[in-house]
PDB file of N, CA and C in Angstrom:
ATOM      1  N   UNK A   1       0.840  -1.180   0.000  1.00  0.00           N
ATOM      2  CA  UNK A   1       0.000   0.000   0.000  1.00  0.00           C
ATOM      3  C   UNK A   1       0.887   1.246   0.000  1.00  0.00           C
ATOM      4  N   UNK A   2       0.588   2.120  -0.585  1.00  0.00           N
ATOM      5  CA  UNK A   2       1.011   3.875  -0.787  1.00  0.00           C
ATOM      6  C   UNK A   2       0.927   4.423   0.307  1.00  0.00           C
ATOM      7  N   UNK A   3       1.794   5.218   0.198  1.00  0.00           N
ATOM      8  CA  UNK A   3       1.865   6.060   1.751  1.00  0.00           C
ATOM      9  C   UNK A   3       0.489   7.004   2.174  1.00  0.00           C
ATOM     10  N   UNK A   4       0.034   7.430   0.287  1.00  0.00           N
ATOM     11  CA  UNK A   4      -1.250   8.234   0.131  1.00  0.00           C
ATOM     12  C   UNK A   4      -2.374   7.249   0.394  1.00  0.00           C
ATOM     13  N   UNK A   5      -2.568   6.203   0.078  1.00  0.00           N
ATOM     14  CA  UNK A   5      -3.194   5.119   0.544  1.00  0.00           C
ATOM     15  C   UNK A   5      -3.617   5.268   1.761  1.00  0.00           C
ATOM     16  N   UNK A   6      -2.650   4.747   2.585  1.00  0.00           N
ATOM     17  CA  UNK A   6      -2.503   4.710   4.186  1.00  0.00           C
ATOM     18  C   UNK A   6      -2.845   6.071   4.821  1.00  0.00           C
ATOM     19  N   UNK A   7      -2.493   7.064   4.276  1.00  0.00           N
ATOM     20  CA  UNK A   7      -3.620   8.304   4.851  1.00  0.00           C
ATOM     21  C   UNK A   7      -4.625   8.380   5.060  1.00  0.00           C
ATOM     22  N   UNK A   8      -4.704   8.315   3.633  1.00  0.00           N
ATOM     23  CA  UNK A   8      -6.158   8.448   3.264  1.00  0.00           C
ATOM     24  C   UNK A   8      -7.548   7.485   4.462  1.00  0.00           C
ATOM     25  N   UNK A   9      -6.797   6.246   4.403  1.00  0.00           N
ATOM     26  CA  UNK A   9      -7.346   5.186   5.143  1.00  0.00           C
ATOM     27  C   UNK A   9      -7.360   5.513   6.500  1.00  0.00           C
ATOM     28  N   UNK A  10      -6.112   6.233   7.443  1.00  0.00           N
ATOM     29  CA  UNK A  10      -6.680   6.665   8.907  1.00  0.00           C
ATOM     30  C   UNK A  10      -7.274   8.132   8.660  1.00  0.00           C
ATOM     31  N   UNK A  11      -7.210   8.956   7.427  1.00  0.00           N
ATOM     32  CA  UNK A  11      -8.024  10.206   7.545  1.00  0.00           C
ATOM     33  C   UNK A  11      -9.905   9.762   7.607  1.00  0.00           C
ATOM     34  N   UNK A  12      -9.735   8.647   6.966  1.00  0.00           N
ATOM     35  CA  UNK A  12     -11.374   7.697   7.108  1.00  0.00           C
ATOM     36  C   UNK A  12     -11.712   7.171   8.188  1.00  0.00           C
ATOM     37  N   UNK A  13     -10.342   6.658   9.168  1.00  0.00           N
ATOM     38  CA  UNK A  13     -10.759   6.309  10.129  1.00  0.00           C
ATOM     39  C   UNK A  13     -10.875   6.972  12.138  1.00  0.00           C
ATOM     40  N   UNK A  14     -10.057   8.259  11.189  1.00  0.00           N
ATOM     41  CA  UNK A  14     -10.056   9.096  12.238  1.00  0.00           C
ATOM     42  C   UNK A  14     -11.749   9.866  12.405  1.00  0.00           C
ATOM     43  N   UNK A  15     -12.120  10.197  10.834  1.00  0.00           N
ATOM     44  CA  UNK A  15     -13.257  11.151  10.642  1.00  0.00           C
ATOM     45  C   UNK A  15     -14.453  10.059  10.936  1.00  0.00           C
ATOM     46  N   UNK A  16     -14.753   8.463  11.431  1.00  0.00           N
ATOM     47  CA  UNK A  16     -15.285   8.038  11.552  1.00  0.00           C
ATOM     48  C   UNK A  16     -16.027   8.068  12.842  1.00  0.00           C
ATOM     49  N   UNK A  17     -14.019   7.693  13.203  1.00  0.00           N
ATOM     50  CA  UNK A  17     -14.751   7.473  14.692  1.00  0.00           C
ATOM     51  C   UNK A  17     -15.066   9.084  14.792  1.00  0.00           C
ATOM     52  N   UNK A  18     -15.019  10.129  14.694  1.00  0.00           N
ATOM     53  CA  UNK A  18     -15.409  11.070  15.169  1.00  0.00           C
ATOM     54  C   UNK A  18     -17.056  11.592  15.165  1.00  0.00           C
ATOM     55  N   UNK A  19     -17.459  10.727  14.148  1.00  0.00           N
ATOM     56  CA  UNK A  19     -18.690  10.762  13.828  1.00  0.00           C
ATOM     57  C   UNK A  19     -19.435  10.419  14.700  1.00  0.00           C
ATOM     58  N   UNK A  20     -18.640   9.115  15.328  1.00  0.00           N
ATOM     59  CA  UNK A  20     -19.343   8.349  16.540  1.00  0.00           C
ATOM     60  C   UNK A  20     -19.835   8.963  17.669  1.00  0.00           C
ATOM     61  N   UNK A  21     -18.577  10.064  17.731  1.00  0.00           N
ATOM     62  CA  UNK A  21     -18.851  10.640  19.069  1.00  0.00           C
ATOM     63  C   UNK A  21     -19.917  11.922  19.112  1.00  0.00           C
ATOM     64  N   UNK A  22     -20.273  12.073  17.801  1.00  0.00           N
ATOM     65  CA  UNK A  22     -21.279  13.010  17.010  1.00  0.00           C
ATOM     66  C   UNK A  22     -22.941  12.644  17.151  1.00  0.00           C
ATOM     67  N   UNK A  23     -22.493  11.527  17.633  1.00  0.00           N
ATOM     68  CA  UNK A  23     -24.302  10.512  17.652  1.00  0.00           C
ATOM     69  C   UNK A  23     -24.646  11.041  18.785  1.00  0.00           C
ATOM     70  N   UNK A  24     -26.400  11.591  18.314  1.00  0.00           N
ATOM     71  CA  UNK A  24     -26.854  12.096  19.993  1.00  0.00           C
ATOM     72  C   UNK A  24     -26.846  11.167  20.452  1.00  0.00           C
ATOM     73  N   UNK A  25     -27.240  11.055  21.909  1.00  0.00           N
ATOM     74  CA  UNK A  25     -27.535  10.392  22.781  1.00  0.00           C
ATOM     75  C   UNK A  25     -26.402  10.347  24.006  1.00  0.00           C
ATOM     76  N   UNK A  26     -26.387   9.235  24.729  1.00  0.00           N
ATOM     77  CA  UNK A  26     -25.208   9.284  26.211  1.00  0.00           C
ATOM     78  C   UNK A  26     -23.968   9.129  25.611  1.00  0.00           C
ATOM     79  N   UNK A  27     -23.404   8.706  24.608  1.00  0.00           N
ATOM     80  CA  UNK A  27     -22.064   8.553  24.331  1.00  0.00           C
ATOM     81  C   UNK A  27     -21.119   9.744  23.336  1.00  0.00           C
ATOM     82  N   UNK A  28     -22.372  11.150  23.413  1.00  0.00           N
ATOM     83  CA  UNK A  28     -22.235  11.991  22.515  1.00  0.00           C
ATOM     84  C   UNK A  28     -21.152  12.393  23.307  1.00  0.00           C
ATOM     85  N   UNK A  29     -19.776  13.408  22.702  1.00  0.00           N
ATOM     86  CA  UNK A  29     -18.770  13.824  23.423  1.00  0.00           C
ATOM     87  C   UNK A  29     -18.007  14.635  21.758  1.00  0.00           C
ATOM     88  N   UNK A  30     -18.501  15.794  22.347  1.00  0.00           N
ATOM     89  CA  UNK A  30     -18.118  16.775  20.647  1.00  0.00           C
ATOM     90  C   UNK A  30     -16.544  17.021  20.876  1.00  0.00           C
ATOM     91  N   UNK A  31     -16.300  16.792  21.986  1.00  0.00           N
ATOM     92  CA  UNK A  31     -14.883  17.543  22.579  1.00  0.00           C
ATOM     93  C   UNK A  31     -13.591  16.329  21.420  1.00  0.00           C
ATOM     94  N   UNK A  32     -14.414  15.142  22.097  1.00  0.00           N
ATOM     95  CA  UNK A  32     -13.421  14.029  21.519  1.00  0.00           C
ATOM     96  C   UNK A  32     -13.486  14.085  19.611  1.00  0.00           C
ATOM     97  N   UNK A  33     -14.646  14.517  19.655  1.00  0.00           N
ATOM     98  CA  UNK A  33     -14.925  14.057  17.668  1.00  0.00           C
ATOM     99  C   UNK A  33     -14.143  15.498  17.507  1.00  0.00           C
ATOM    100  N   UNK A  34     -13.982  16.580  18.005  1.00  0.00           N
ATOM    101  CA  UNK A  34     -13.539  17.291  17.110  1.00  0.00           C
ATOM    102  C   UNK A  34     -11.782  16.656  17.187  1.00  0.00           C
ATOM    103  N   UNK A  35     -11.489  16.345  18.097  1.00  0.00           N
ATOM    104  CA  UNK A  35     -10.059  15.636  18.037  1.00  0.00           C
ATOM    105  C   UNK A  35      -9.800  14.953  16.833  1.00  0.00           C
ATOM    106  N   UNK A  36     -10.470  13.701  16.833  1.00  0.00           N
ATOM    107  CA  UNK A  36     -10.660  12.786  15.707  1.00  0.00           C
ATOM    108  C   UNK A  36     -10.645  14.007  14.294  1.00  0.00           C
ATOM    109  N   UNK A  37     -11.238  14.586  14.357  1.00  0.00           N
ATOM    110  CA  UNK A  37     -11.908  15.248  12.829  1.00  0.00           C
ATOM    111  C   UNK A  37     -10.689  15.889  12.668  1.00  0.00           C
ATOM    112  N   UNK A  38      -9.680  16.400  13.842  1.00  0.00           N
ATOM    113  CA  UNK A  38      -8.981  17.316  13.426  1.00  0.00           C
ATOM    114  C   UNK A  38      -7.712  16.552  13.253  1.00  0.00           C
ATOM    115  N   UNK A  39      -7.469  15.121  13.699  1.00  0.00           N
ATOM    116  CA  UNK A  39      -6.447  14.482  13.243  1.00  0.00           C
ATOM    117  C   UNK A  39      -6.719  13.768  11.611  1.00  0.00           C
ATOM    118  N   UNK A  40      -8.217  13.694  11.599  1.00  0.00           N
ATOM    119  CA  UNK A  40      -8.567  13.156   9.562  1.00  0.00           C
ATOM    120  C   UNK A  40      -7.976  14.124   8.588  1.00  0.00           C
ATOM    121  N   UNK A  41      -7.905  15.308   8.927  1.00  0.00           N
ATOM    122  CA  UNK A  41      -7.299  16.834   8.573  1.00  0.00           C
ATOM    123  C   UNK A  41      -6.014  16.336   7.993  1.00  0.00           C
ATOM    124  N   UNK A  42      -5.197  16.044   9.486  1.00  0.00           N
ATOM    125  CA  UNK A  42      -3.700  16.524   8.860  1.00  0.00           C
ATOM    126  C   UNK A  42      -3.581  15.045   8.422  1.00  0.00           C
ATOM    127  N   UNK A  43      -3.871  14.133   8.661  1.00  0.00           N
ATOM    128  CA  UNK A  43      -3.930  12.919   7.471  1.00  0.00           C
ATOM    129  C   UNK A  43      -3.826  13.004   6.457  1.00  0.00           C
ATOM    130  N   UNK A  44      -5.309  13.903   5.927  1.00  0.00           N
ATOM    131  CA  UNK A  44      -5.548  14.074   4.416  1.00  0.00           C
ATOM    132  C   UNK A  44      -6.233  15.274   4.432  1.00  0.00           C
ATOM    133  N   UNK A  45      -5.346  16.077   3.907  1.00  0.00           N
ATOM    134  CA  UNK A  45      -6.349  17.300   3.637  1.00  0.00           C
ATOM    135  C   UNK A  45      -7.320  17.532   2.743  1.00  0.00           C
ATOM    136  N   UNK A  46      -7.171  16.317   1.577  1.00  0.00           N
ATOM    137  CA  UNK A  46      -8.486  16.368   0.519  1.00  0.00           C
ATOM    138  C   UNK A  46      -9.599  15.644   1.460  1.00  0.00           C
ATOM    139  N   UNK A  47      -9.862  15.124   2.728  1.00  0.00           N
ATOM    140  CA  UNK A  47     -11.028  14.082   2.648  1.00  0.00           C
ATOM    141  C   UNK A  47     -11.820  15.199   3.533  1.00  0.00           C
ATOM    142  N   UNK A  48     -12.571  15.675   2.829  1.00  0.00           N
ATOM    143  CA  UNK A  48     -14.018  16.892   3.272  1.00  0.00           C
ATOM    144  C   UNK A  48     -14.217  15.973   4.887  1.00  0.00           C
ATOM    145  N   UNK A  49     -15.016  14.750   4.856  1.00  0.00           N
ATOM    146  CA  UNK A  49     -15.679  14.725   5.919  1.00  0.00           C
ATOM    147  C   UNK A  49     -15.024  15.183   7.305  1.00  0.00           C
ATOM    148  N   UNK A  50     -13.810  15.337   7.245  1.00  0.00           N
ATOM    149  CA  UNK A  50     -12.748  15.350   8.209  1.00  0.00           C
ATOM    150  C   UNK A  50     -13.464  17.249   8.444  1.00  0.00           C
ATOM    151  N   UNK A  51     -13.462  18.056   7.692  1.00  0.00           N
ATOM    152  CA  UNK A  51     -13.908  19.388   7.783  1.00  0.00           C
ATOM    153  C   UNK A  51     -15.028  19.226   8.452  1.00  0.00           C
ATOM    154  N   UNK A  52     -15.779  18.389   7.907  1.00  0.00           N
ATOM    155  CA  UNK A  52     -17.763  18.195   7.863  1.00  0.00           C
ATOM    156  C   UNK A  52     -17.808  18.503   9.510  1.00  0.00           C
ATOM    157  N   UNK A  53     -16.819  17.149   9.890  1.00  0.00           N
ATOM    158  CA  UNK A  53     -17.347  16.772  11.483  1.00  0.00           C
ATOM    159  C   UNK A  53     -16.393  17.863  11.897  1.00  0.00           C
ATOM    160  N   UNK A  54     -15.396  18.616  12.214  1.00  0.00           N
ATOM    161  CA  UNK A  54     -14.638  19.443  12.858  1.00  0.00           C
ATOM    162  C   UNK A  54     -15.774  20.623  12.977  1.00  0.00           C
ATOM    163  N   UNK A  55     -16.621  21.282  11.724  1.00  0.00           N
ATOM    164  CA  UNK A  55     -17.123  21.999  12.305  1.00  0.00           C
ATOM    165  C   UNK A  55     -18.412  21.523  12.538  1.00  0.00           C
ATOM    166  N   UNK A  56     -19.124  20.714  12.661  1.00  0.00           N
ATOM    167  CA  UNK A  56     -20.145  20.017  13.754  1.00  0.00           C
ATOM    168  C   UNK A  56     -20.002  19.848  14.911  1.00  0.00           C
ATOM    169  N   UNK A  57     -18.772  19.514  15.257  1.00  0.00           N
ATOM    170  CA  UNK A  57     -17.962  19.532  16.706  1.00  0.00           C
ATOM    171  C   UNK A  57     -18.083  21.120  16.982  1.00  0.00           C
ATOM    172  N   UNK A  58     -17.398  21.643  16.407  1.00  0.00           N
ATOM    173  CA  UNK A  58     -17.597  23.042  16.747  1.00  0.00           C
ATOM    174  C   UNK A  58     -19.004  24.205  17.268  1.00  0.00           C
ATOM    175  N   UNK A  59     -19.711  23.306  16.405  1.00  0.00           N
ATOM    176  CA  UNK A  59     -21.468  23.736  16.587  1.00  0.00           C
ATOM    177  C   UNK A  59     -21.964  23.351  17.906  1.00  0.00           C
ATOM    178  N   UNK A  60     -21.686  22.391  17.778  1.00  0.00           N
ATOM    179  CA  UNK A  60     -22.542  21.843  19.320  1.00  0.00           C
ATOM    180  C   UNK A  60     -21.252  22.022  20.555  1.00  0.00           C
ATOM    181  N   UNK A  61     -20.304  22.640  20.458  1.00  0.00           N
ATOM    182  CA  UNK A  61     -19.818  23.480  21.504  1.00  0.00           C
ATOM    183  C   UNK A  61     -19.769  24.868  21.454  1.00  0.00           C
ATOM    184  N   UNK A  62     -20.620  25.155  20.347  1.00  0.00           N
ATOM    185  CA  UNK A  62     -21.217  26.720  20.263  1.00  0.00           C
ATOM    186  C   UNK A  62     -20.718  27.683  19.720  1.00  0.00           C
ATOM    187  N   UNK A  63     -19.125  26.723  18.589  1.00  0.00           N
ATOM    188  CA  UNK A  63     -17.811  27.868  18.357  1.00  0.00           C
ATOM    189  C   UNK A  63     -18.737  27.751  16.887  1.00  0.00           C
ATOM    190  N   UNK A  64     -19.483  28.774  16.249  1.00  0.00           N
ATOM    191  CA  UNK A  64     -20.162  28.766  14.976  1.00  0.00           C
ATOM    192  C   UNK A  64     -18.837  29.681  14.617  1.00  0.00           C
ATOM    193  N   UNK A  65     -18.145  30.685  15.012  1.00  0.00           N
ATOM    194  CA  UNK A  65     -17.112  31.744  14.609  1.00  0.00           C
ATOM    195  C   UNK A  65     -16.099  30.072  13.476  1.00  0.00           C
ATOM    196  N   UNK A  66     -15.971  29.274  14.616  1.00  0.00           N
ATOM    197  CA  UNK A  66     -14.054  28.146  15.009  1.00  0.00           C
ATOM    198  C   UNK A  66     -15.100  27.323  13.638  1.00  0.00           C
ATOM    199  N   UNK A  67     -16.571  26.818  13.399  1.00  0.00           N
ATOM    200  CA  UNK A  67     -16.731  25.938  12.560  1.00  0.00           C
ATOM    201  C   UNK A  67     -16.927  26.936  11.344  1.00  0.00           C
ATOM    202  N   UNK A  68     -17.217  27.564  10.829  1.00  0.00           N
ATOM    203  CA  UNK A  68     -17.100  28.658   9.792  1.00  0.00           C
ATOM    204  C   UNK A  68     -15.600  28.390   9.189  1.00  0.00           C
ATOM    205  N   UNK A  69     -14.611  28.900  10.104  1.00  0.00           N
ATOM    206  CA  UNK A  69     -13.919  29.031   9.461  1.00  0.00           C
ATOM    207  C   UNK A  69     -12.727  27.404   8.853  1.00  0.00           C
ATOM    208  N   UNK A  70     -13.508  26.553   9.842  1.00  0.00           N
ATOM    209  CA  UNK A  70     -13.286  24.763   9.259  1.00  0.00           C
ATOM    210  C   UNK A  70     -13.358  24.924   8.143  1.00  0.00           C
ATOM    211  N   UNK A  71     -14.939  25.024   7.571  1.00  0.00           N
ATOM    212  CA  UNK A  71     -15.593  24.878   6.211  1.00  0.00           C
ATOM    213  C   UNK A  71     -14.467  25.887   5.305  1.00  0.00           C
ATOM    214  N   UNK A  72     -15.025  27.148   5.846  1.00  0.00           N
ATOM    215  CA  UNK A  72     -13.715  28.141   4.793  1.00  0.00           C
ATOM    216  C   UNK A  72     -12.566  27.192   4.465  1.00  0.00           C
ATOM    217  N   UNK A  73     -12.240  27.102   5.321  1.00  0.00           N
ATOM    218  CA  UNK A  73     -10.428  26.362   5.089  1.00  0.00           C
ATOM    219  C   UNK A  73     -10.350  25.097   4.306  1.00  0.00           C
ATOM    220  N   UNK A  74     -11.755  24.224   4.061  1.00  0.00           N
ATOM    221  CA  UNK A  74     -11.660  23.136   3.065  1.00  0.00           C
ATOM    222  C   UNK A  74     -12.135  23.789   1.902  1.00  0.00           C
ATOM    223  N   UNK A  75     -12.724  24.981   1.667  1.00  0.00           N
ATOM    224  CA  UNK A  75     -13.047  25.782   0.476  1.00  0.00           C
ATOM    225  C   UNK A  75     -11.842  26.143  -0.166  1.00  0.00           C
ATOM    226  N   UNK A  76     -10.881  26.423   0.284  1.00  0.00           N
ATOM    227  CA  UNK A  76      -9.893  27.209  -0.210  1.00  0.00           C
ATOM    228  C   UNK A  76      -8.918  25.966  -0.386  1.00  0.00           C
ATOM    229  N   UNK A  77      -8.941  24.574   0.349  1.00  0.00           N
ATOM    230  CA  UNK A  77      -7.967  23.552  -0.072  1.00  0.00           C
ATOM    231  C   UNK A  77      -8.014  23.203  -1.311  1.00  0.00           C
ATOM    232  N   UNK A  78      -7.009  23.331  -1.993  1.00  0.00           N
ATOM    233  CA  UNK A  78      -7.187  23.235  -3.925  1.00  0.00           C
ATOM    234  C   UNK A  78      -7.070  21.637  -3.644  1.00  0.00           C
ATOM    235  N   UNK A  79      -6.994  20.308  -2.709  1.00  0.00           N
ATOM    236  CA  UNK A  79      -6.473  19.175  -2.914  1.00  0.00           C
ATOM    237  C   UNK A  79      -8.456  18.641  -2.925  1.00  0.00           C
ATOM    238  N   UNK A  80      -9.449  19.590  -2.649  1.00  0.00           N
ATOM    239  CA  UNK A  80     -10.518  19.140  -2.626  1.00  0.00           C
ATOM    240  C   UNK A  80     -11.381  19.361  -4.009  1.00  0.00           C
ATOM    241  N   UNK A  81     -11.891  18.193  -4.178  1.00  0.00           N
ATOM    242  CA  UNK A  81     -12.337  18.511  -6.038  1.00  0.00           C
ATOM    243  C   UNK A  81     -13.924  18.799  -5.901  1.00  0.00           C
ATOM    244  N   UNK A  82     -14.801  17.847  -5.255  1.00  0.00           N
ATOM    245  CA  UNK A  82     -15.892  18.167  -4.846  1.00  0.00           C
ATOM    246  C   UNK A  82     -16.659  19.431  -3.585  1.00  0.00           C
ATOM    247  N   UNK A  83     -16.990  20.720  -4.028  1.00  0.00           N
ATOM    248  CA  UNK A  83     -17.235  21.194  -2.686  1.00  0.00           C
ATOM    249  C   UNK A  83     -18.640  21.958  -2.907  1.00  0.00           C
ATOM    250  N   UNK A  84     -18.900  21.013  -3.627  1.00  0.00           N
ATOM    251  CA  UNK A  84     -20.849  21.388  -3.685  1.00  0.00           C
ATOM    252  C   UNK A  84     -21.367  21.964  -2.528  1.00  0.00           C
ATOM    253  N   UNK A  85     -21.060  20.226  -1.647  1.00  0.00           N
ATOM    254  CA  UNK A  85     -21.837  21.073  -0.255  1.00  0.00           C
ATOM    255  C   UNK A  85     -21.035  21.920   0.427  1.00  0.00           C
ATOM    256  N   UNK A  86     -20.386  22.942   0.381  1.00  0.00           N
ATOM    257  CA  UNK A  86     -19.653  23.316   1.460  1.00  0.00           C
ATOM    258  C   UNK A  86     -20.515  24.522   1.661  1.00  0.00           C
ATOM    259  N   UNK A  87     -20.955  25.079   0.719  1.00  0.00           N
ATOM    260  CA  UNK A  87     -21.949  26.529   0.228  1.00  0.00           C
ATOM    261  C   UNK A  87     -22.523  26.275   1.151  1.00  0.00           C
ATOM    262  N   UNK A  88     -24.024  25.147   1.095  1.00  0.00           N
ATOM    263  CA  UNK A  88     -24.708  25.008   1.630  1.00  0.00           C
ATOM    264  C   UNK A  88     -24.614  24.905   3.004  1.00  0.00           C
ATOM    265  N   UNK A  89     -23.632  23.986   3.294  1.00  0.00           N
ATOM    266  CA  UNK A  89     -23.136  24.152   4.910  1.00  0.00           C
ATOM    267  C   UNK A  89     -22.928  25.416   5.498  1.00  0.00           C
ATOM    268  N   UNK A  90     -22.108  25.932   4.849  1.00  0.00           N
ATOM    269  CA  UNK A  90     -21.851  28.089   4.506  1.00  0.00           C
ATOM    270  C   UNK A  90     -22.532  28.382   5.318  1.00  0.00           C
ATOM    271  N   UNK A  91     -23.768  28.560   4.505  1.00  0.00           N
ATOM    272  CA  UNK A  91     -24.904  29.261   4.555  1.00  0.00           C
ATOM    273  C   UNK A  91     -25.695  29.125   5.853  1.00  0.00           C
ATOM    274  N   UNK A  92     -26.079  28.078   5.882  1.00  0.00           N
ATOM    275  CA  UNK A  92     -26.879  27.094   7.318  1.00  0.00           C
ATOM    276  C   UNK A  92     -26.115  27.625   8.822  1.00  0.00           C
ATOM    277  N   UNK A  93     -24.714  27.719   8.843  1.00  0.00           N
ATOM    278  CA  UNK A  93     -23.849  28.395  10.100  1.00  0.00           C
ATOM    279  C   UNK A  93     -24.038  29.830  10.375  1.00  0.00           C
ATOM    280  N   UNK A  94     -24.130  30.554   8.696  1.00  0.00           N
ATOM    281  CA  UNK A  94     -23.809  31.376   8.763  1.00  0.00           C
ATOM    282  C   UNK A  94     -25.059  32.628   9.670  1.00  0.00           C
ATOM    283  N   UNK A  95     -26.729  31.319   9.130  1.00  0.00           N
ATOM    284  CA  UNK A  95     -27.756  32.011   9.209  1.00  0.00           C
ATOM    285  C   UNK A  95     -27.974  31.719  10.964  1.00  0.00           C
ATOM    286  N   UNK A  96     -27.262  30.544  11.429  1.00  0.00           N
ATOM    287  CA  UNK A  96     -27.578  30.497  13.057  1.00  0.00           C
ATOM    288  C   UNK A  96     -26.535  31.870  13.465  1.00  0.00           C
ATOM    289  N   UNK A  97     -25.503  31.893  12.995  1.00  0.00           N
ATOM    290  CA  UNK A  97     -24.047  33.361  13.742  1.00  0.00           C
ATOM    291  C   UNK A  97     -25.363  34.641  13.537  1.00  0.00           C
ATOM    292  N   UNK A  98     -25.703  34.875  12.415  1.00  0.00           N
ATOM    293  CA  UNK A  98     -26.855  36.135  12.691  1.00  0.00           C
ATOM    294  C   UNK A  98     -27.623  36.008  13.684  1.00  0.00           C
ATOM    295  N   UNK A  99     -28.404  34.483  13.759  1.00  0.00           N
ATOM    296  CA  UNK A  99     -29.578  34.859  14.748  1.00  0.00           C
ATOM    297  C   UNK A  99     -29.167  34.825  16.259  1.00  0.00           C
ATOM    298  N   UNK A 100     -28.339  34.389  16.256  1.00  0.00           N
ATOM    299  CA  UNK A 100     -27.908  34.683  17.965  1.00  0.00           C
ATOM    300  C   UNK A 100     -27.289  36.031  18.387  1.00  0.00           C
ATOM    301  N   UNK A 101     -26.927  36.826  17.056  1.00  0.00           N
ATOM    302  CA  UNK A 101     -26.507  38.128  17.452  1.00  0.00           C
ATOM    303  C   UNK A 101     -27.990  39.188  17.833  1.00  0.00           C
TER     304      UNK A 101
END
């Protein structure tokens, strides 16, 4: 296996488990998934979900400023080819940061 391979593969398995810890209920713990999400990052900087969950983590500890600028920062990664959804995600953060002001 490729060294890009093997990234790629714990940037999947970092952003997984982070997901896990993303599931409501008693085992929810945003503190730990944003860890995870933020080690899928420097793994692989092309694999979006690693962004997805960093700023979801960020949401539900209330940093809408810290997950904004997640998303920004996989917008601007040229190693990402797909970023359809990132707009949309954008947008959705952007409209909760207004309403709490």
């Amino acid at each position: 296996m490729q060294r890009e391979q093997v990234q790629r593969l714990l940037a999947v398995c970092a952003s997984n488990c982070a997901a896990t810890y993303l599931l409501d209920g008693e085992g929810m713990d945003p503190q730990n998934a944003l860890r995870h999400a933020e080690a899928a990052e420097l793994f692989d900087k092309s694999y979006i979900k690693g962004y997805y969950r960093q700023a979801r983590a960020h949401e539900i500890l209330g940093n809408i400023d810290k997950a904004v600028a997640v998303l920004e920062r996989a917008r601007a990664c040229p190693d990402i080819a797909d970023k359809s959804g990132l707009e949309a995600q954008l947008g959705e953060l952007q409209e909760k940061k207004v309403s709490k002001e």
